[in-house]
Protein backbone atom coordinates (compact mmCIF):
# COMPACT_ATOMS: atom_id res chain seq x y z
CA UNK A 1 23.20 42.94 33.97
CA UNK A 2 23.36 39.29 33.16
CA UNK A 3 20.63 37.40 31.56
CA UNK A 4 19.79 33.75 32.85
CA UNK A 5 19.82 32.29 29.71
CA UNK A 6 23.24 31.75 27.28
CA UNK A 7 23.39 33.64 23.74
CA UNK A 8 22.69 30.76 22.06
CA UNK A 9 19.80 29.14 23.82
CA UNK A 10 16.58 29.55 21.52
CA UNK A 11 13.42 30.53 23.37
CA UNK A 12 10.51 28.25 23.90
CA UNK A 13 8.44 30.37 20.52
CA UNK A 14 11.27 30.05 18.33
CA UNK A 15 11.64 26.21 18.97
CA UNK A 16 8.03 25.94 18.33
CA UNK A 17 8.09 27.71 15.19
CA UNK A 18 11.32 25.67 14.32
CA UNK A 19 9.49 22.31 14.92
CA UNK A 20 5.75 23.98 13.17
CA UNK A 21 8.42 24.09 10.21
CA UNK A 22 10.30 21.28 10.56
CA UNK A 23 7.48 18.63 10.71
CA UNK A 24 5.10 19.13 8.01
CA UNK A 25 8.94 18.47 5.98
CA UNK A 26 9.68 15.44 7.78
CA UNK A 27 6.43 13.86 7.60
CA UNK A 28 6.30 14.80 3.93
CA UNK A 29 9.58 13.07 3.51
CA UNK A 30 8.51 9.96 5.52
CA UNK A 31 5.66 9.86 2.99
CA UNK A 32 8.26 9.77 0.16
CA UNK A 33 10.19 6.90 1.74
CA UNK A 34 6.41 5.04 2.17
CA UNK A 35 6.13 5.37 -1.59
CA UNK A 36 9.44 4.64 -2.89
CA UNK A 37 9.33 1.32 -0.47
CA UNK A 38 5.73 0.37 -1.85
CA UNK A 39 6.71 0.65 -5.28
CA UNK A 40 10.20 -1.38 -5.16
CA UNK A 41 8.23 -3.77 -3.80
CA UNK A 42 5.45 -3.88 -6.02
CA UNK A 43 7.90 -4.20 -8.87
CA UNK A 44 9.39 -7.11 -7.18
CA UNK A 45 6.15 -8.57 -6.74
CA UNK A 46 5.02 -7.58 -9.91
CA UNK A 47 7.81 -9.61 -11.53
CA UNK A 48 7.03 -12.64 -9.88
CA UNK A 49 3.41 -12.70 -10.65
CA UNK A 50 4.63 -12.75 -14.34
CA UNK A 51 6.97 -15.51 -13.95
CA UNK A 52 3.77 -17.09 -12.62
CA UNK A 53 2.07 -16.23 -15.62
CA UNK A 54 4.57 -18.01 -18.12
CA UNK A 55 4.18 -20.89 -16.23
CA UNK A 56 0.25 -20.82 -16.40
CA UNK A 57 0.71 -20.45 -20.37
CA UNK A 58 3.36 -23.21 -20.65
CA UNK A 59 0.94 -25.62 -18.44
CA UNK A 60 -2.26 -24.55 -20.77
CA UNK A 61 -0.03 -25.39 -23.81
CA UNK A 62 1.54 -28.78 -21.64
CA UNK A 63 -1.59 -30.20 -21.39
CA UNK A 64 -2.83 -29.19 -25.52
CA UNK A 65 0.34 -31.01 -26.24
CA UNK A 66 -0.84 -33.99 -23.81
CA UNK A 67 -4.44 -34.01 -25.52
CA UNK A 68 -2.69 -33.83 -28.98
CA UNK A 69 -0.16 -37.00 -27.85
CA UNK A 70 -3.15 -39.21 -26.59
CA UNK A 71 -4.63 -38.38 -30.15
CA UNK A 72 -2.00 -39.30 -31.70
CA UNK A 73 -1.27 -42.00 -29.74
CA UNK A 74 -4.44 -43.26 -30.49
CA UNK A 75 -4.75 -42.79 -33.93
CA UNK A 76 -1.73 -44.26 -35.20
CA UNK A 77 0.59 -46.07 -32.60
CA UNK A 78 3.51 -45.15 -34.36
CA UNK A 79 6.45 -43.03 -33.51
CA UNK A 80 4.75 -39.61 -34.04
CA UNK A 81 2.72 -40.08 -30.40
CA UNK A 82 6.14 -40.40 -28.84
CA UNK A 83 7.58 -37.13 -30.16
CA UNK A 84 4.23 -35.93 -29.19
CA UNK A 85 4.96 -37.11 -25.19
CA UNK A 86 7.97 -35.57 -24.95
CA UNK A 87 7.29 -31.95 -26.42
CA UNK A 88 4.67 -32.30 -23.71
CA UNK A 89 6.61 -33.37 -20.75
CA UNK A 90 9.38 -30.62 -21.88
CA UNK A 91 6.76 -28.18 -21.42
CA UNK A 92 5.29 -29.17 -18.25
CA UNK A 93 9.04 -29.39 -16.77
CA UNK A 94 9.40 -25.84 -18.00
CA UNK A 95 6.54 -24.85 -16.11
CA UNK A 96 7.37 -26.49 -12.78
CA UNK A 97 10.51 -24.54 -12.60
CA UNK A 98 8.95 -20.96 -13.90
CA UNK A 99 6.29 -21.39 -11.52
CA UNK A 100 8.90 -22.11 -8.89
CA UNK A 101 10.42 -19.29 -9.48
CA UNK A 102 7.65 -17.11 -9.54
CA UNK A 103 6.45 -18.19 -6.30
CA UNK A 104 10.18 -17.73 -4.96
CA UNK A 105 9.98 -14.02 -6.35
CA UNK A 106 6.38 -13.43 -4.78
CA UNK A 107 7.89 -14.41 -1.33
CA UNK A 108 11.01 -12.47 -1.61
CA UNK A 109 8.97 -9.06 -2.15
CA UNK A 110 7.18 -9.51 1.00
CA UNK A 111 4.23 -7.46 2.04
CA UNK A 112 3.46 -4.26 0.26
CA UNK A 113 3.70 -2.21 3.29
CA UNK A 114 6.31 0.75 4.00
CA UNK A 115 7.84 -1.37 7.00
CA UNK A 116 11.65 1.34 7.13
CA UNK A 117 9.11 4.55 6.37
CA UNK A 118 6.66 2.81 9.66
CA UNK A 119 9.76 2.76 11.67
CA UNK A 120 11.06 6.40 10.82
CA UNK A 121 7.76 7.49 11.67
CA UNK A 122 7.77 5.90 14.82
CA UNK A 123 11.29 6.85 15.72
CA UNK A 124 10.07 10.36 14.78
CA UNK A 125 7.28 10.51 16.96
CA UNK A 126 9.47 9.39 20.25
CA UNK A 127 11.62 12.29 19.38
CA UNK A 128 9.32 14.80 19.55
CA UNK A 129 7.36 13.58 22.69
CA UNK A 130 11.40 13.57 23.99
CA UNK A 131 12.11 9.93 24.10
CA UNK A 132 15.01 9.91 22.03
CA UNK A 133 17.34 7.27 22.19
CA UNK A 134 21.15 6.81 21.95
């Protein structure tokens, strides 16, 4: 007697218990890629945000050096104020382009959110409600 259905054609309960299985693994693994993406990007951010730092230091020292040439500058009017000026201005310069850069790196890293692990997830979902595509 012939059955209706081929050797190897799983039943409806053994594809359920297959995808019971499979899914609690998958969504772990999603949740691995969420981390992983969060943290590269927190480093990158992270980075930046020190960058920004340095330049906040170099300004705070910029403008001691500033205080210290007007002082200076005041007190003597000799050539001392001028070596004064352009330690300051140095400084300042420095932190323009550090804080430049910082900002640059904050951009780059983006939002902290798991935008490829989002999209698995999604893609995920469509396949098991059986909208997979090509």
């Amino acid at each position: 007697m012939s059955h209706p259905m081929q050797s190897n054609d799983q039943t409806i309960g053994a594809l359920v218990h297959q995808l019971t299985t499979q899914v609690p693994e998958l969504i772990r693994s999603e949740l691995r890629l969420a981390q992983a993406e969060v943290t590269q990007k927190g480093k990158a951010a992270g980075v930046g945000i020190g960058i920004a730092g340095v330049a906040g230091i170099l300004a705070f020292f910029g403008f001691g050096t500033l205080i210290a040439t007007a002082v200076l500058a005041l007190a003597e009017f000799l050539d001392a104020w001028l070596a004064a000026l352009v330690v300051a201005l140095v400084l300042l310069v420095t932190a323009a382009v550090a804080g430049l850069i910082g900002k640059k790196k904050v951009t780059e890293a983006g939002p902290p959110t798991p935008d490829l692990a989002v999209e698995g997830l999604k893609e995920d979902i469509a396949t098991v409600k059986g909208n997979r595509s090509a």
